[in-house]
PDB file of N, CA and C in Angstrom:
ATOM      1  N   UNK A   1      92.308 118.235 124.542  1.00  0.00           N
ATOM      2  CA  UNK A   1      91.830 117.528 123.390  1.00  0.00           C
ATOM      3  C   UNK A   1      90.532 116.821 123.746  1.00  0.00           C
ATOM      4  N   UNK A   2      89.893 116.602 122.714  1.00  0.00           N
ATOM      5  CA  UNK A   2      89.004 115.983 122.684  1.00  0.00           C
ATOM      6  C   UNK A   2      88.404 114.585 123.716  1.00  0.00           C
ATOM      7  N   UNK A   3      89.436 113.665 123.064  1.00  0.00           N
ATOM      8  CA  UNK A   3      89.276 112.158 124.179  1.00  0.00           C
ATOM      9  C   UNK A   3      90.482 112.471 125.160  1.00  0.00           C
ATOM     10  N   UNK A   4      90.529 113.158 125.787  1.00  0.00           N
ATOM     11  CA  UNK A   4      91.234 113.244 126.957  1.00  0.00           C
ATOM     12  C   UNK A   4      92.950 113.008 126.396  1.00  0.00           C
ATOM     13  N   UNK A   5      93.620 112.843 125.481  1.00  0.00           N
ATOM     14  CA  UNK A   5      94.866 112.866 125.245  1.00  0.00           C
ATOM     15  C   UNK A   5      95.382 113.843 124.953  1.00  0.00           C
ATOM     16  N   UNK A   6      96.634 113.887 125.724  1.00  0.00           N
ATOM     17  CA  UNK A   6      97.535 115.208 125.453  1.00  0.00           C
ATOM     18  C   UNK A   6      98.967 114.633 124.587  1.00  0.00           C
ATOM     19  N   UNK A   7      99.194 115.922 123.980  1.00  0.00           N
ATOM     20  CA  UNK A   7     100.439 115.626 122.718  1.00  0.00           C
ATOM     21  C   UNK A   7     102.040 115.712 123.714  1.00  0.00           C
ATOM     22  N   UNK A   8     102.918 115.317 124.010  1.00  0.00           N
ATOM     23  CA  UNK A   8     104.011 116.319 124.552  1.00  0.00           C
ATOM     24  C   UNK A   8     105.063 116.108 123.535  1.00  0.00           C
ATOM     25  N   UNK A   9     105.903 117.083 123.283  1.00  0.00           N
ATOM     26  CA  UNK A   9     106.818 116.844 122.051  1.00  0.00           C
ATOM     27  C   UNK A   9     108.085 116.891 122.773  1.00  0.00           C
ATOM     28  N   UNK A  10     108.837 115.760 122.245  1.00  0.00           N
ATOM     29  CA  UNK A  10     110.651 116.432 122.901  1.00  0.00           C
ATOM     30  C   UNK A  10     111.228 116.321 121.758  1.00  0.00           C
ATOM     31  N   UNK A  11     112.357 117.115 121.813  1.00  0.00           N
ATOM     32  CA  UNK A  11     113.309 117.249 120.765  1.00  0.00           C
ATOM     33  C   UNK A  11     114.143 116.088 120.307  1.00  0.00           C
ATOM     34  N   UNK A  12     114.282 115.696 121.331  1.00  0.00           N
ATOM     35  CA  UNK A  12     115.202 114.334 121.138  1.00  0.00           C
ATOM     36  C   UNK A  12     114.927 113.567 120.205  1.00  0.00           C
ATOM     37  N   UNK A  13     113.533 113.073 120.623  1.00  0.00           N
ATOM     38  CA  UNK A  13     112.560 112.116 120.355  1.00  0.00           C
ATOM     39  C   UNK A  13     112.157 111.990 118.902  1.00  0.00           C
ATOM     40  N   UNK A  14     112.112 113.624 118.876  1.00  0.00           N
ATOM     41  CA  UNK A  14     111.815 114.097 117.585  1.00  0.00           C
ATOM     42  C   UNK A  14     112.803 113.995 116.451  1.00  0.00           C
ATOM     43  N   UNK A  15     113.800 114.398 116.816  1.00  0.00           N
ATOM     44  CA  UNK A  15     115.053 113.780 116.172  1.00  0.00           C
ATOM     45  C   UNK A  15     115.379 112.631 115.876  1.00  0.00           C
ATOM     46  N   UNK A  16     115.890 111.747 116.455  1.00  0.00           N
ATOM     47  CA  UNK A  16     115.757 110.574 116.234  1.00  0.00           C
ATOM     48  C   UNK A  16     114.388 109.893 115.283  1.00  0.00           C
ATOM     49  N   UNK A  17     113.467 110.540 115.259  1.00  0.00           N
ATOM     50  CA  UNK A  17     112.351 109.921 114.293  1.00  0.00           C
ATOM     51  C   UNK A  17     112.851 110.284 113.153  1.00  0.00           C
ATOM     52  N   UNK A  18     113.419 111.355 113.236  1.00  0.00           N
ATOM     53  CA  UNK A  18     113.212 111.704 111.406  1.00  0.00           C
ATOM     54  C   UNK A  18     114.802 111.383 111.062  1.00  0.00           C
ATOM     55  N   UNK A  19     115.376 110.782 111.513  1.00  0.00           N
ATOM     56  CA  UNK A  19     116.698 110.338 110.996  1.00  0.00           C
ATOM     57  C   UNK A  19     116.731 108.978 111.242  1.00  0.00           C
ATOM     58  N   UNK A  20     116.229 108.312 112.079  1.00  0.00           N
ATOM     59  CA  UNK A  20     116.262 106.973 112.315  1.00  0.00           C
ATOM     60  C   UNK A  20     116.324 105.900 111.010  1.00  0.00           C
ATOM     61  N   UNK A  21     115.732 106.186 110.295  1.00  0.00           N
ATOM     62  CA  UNK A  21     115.739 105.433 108.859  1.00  0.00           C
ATOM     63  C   UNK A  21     116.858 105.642 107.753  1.00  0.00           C
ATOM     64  N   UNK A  22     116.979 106.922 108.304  1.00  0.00           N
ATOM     65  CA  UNK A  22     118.468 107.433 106.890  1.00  0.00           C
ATOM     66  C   UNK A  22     119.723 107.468 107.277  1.00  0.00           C
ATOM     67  N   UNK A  23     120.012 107.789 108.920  1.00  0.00           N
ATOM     68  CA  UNK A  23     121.378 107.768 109.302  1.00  0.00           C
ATOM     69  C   UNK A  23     121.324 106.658 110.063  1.00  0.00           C
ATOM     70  N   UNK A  24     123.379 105.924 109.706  1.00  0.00           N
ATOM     71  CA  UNK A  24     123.595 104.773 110.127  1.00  0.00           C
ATOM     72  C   UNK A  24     123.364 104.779 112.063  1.00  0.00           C
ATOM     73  N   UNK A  25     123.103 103.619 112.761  1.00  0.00           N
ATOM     74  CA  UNK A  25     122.669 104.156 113.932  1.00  0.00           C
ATOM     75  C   UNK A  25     123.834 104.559 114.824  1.00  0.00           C
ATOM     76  N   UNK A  26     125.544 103.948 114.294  1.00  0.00           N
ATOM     77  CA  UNK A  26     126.561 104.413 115.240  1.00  0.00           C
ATOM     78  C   UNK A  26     126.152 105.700 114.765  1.00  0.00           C
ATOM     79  N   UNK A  27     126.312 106.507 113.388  1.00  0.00           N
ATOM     80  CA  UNK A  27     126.132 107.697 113.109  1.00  0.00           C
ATOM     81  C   UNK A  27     125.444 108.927 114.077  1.00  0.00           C
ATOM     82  N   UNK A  28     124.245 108.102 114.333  1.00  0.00           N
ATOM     83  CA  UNK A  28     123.194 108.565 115.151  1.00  0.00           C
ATOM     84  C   UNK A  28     123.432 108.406 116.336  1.00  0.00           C
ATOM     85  N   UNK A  29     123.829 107.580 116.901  1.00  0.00           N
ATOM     86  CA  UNK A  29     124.436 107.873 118.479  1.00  0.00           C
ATOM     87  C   UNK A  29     125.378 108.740 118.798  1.00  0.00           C
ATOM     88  N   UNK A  30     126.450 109.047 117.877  1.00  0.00           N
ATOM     89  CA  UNK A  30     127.675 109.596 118.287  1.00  0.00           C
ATOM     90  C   UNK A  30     127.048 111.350 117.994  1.00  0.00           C
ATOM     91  N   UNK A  31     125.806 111.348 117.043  1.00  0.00           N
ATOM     92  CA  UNK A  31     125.666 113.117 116.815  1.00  0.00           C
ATOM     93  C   UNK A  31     124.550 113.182 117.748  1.00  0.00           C
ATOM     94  N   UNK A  32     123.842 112.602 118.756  1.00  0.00           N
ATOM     95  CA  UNK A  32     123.187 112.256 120.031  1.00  0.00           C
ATOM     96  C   UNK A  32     124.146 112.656 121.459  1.00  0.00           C
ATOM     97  N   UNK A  33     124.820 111.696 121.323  1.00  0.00           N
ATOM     98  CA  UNK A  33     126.395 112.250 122.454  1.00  0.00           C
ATOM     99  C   UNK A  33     126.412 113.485 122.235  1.00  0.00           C
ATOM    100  N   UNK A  34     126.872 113.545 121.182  1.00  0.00           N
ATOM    101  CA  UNK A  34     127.735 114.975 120.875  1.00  0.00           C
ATOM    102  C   UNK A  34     127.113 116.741 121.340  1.00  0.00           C
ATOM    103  N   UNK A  35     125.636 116.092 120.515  1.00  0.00           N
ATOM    104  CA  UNK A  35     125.023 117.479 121.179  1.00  0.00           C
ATOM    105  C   UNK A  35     124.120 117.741 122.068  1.00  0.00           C
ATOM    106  N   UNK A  36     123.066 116.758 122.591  1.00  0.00           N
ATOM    107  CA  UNK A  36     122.125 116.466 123.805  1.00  0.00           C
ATOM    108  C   UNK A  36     123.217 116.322 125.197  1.00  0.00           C
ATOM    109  N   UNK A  37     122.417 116.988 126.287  1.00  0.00           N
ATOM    110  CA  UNK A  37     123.297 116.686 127.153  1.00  0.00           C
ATOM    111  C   UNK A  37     122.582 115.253 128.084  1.00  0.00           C
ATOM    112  N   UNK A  38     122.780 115.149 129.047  1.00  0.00           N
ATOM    113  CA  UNK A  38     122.470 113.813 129.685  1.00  0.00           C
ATOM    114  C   UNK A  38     121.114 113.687 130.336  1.00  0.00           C
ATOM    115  N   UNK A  39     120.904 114.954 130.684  1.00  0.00           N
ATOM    116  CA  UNK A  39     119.293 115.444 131.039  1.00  0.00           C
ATOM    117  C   UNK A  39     118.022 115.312 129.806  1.00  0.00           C
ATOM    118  N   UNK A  40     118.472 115.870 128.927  1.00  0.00           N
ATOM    119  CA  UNK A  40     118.068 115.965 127.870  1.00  0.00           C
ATOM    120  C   UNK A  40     117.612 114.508 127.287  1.00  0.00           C
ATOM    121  N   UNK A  41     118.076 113.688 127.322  1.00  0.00           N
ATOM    122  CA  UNK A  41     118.330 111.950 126.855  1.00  0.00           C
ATOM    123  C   UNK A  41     117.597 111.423 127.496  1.00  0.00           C
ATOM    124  N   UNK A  42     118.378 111.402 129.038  1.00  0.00           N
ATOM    125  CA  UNK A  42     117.224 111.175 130.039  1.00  0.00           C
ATOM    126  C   UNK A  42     116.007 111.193 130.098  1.00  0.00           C
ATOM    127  N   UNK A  43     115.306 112.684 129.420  1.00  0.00           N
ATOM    128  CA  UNK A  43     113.699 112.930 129.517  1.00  0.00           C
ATOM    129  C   UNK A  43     113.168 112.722 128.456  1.00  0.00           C
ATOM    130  N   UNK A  44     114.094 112.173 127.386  1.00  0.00           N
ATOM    131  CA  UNK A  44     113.471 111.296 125.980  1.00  0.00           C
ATOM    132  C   UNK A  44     113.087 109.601 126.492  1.00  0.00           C
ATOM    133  N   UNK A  45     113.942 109.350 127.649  1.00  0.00           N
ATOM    134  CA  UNK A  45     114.046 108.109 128.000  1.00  0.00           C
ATOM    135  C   UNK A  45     112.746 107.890 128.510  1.00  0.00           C
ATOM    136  N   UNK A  46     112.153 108.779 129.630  1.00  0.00           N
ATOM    137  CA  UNK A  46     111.294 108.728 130.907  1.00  0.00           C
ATOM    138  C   UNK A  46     110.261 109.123 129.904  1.00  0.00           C
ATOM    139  N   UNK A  47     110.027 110.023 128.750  1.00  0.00           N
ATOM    140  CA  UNK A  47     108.459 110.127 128.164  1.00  0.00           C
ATOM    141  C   UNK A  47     108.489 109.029 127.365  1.00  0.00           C
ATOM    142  N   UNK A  48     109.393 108.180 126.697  1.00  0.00           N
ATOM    143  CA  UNK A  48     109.188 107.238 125.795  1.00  0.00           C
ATOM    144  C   UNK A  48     108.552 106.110 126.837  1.00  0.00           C
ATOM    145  N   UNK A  49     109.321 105.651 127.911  1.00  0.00           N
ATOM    146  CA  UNK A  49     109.018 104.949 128.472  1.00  0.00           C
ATOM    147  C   UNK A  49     107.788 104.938 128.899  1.00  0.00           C
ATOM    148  N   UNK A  50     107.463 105.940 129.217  1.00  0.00           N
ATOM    149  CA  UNK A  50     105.701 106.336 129.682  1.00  0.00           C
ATOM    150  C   UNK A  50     104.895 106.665 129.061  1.00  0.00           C
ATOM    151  N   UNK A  51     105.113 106.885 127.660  1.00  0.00           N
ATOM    152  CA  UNK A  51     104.307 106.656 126.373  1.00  0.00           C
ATOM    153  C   UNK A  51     103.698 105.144 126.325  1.00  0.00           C
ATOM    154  N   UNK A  52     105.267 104.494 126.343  1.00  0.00           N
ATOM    155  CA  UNK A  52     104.956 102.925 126.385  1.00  0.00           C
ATOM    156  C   UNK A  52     103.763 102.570 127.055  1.00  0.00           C
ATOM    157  N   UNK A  53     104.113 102.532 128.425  1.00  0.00           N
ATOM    158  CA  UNK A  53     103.355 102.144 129.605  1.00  0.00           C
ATOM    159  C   UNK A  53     101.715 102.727 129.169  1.00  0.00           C
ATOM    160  N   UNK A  54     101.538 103.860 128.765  1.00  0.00           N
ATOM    161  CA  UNK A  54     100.148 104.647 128.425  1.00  0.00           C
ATOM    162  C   UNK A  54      99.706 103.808 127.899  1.00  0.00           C
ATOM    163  N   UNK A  55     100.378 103.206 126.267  1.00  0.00           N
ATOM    164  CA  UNK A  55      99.780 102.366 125.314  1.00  0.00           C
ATOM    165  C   UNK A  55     100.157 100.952 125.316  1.00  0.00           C
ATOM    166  N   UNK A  56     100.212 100.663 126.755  1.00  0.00           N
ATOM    167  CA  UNK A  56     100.004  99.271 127.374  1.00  0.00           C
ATOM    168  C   UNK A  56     100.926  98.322 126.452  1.00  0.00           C
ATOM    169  N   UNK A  57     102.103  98.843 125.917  1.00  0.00           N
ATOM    170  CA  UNK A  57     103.030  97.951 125.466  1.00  0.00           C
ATOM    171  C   UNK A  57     104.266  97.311 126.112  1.00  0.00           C
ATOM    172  N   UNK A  58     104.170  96.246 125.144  1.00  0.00           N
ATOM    173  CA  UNK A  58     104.917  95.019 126.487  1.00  0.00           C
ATOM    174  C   UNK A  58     106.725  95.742 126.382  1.00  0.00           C
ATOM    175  N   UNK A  59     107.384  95.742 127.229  1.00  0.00           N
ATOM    176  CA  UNK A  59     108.872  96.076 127.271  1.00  0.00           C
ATOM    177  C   UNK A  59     109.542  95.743 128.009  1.00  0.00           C
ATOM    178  N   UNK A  60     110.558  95.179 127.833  1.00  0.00           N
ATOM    179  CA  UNK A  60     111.558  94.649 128.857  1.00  0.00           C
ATOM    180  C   UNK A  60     111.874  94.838 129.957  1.00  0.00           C
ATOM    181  N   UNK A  61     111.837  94.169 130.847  1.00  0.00           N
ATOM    182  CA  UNK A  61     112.117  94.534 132.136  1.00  0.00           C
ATOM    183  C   UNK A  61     113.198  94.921 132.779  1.00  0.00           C
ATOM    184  N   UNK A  62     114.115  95.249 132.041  1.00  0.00           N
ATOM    185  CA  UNK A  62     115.486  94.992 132.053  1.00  0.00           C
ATOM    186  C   UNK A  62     116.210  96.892 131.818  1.00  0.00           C
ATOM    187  N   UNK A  63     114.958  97.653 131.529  1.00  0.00           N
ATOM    188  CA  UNK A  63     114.828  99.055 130.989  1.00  0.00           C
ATOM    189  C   UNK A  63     114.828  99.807 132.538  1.00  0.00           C
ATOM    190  N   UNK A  64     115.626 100.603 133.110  1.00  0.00           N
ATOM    191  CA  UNK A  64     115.494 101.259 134.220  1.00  0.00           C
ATOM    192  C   UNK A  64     115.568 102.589 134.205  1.00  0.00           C
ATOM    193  N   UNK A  65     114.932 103.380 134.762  1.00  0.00           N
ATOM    194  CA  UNK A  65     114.837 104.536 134.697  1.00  0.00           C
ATOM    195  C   UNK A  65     115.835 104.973 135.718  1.00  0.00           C
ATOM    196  N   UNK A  66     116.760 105.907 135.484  1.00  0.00           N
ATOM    197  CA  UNK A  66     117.401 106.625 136.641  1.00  0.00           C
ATOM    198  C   UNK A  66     117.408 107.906 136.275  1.00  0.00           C
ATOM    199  N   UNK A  67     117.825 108.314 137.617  1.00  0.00           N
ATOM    200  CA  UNK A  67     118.288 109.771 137.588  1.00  0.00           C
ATOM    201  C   UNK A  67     119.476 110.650 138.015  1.00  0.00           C
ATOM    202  N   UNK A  68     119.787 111.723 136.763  1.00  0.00           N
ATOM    203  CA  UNK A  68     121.269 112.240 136.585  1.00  0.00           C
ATOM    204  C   UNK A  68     121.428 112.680 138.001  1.00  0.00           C
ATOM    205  N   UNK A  69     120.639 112.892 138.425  1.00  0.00           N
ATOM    206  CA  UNK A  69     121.618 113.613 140.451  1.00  0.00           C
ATOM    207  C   UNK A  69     122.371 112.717 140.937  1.00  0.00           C
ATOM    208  N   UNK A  70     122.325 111.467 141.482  1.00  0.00           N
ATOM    209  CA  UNK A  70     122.980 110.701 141.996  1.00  0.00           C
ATOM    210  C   UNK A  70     124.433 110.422 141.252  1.00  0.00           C
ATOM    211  N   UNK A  71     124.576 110.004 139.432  1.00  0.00           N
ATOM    212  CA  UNK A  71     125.421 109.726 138.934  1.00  0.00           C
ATOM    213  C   UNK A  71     126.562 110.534 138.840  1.00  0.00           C
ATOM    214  N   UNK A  72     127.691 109.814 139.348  1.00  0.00           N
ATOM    215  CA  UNK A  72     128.954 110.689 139.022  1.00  0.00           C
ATOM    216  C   UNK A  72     129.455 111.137 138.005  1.00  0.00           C
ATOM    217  N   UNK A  73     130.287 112.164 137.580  1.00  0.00           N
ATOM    218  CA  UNK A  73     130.655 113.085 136.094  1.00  0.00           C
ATOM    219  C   UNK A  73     131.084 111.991 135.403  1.00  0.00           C
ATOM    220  N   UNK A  74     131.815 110.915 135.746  1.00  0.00           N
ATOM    221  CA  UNK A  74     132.766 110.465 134.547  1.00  0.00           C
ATOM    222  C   UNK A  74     131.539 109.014 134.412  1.00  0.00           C
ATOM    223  N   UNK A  75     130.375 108.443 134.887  1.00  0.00           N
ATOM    224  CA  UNK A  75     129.439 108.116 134.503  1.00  0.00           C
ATOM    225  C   UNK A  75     128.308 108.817 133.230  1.00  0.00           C
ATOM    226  N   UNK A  76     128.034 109.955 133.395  1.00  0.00           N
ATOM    227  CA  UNK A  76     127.190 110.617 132.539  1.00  0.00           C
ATOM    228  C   UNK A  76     127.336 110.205 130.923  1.00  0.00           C
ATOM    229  N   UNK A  77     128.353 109.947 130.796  1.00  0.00           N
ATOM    230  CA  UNK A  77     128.629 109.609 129.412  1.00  0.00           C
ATOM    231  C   UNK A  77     128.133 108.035 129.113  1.00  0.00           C
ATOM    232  N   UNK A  78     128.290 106.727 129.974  1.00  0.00           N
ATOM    233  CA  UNK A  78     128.017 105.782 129.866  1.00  0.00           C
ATOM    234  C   UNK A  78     126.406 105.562 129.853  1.00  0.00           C
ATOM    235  N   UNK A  79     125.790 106.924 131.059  1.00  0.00           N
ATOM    236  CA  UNK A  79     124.142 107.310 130.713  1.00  0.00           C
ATOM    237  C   UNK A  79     123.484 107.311 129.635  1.00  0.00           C
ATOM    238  N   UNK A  80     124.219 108.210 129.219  1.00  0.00           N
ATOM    239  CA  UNK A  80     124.064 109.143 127.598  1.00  0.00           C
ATOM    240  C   UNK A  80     123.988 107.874 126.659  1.00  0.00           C
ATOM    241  N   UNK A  81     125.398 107.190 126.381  1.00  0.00           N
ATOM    242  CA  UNK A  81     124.929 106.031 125.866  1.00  0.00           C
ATOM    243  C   UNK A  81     123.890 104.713 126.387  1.00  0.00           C
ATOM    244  N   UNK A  82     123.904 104.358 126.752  1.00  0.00           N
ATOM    245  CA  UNK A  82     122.983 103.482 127.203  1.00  0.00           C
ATOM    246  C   UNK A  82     121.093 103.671 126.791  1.00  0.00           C
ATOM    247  N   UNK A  83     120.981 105.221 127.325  1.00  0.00           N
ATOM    248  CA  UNK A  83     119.834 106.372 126.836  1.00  0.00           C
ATOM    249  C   UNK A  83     119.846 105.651 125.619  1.00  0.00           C
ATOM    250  N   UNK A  84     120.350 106.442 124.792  1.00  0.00           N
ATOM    251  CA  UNK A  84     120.331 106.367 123.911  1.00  0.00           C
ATOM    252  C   UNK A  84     120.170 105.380 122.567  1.00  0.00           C
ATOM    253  N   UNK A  85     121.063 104.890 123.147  1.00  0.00           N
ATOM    254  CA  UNK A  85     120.874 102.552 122.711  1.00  0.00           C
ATOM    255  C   UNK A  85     119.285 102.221 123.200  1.00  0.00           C
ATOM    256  N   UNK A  86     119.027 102.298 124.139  1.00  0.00           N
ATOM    257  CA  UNK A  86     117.598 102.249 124.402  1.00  0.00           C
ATOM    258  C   UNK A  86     116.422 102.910 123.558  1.00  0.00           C
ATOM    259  N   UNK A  87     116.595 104.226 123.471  1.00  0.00           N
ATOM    260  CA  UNK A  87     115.764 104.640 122.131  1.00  0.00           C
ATOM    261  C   UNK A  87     115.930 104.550 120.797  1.00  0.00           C
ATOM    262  N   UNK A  88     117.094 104.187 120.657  1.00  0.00           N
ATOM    263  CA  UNK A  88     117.269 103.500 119.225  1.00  0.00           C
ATOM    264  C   UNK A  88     116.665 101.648 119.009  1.00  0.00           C
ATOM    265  N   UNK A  89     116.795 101.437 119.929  1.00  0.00           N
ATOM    266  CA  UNK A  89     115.875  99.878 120.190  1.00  0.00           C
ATOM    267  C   UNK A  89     114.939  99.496 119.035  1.00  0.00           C
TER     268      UNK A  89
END
């Protein structure tokens, strides 16, 4: 592009935009769970977050980035939510 910015699109991300206003947000978390897997959430988490950071906006410090290798199976789900609560923010 032109001034040096590049577009990247995720699905997630994308989702959540265009429902965020019309579906209730438990609604929206539980059809988030249901069909994204934990990777998937994850890399909505890590470009949002670094979107942020690009456009020098202030965010909690309290926001951590991890990653699914280390976490055990019966964790992934508490990921998923958490992810997710975070981009619904």
């Amino acid at each position: 592009m032109a001034d040096g910015l590049s577009i990247v699109l995720n699905e997630v991300l994308c989702f959540i935009r265009c429902k965020y206003a019309t579906v209730p947000a438990k609604q929206l978390k539980s059809c988030l769970v249901d069909f994204y897997d934990a990777d998937g959430i994850s890399t909505a988490k890590v470009r949002l977050l670094n979107d942020i950071e690009f456009a020098k906006i202030s965010v909690s410090r309290s926001v951590k980035i991890q990653h699914g290798e280390f976490l055990m199976a019966n964790l992934l789900a508490v990921k998923k939510r958490h992810s997710i609560a975070l981009l619904l923010a």
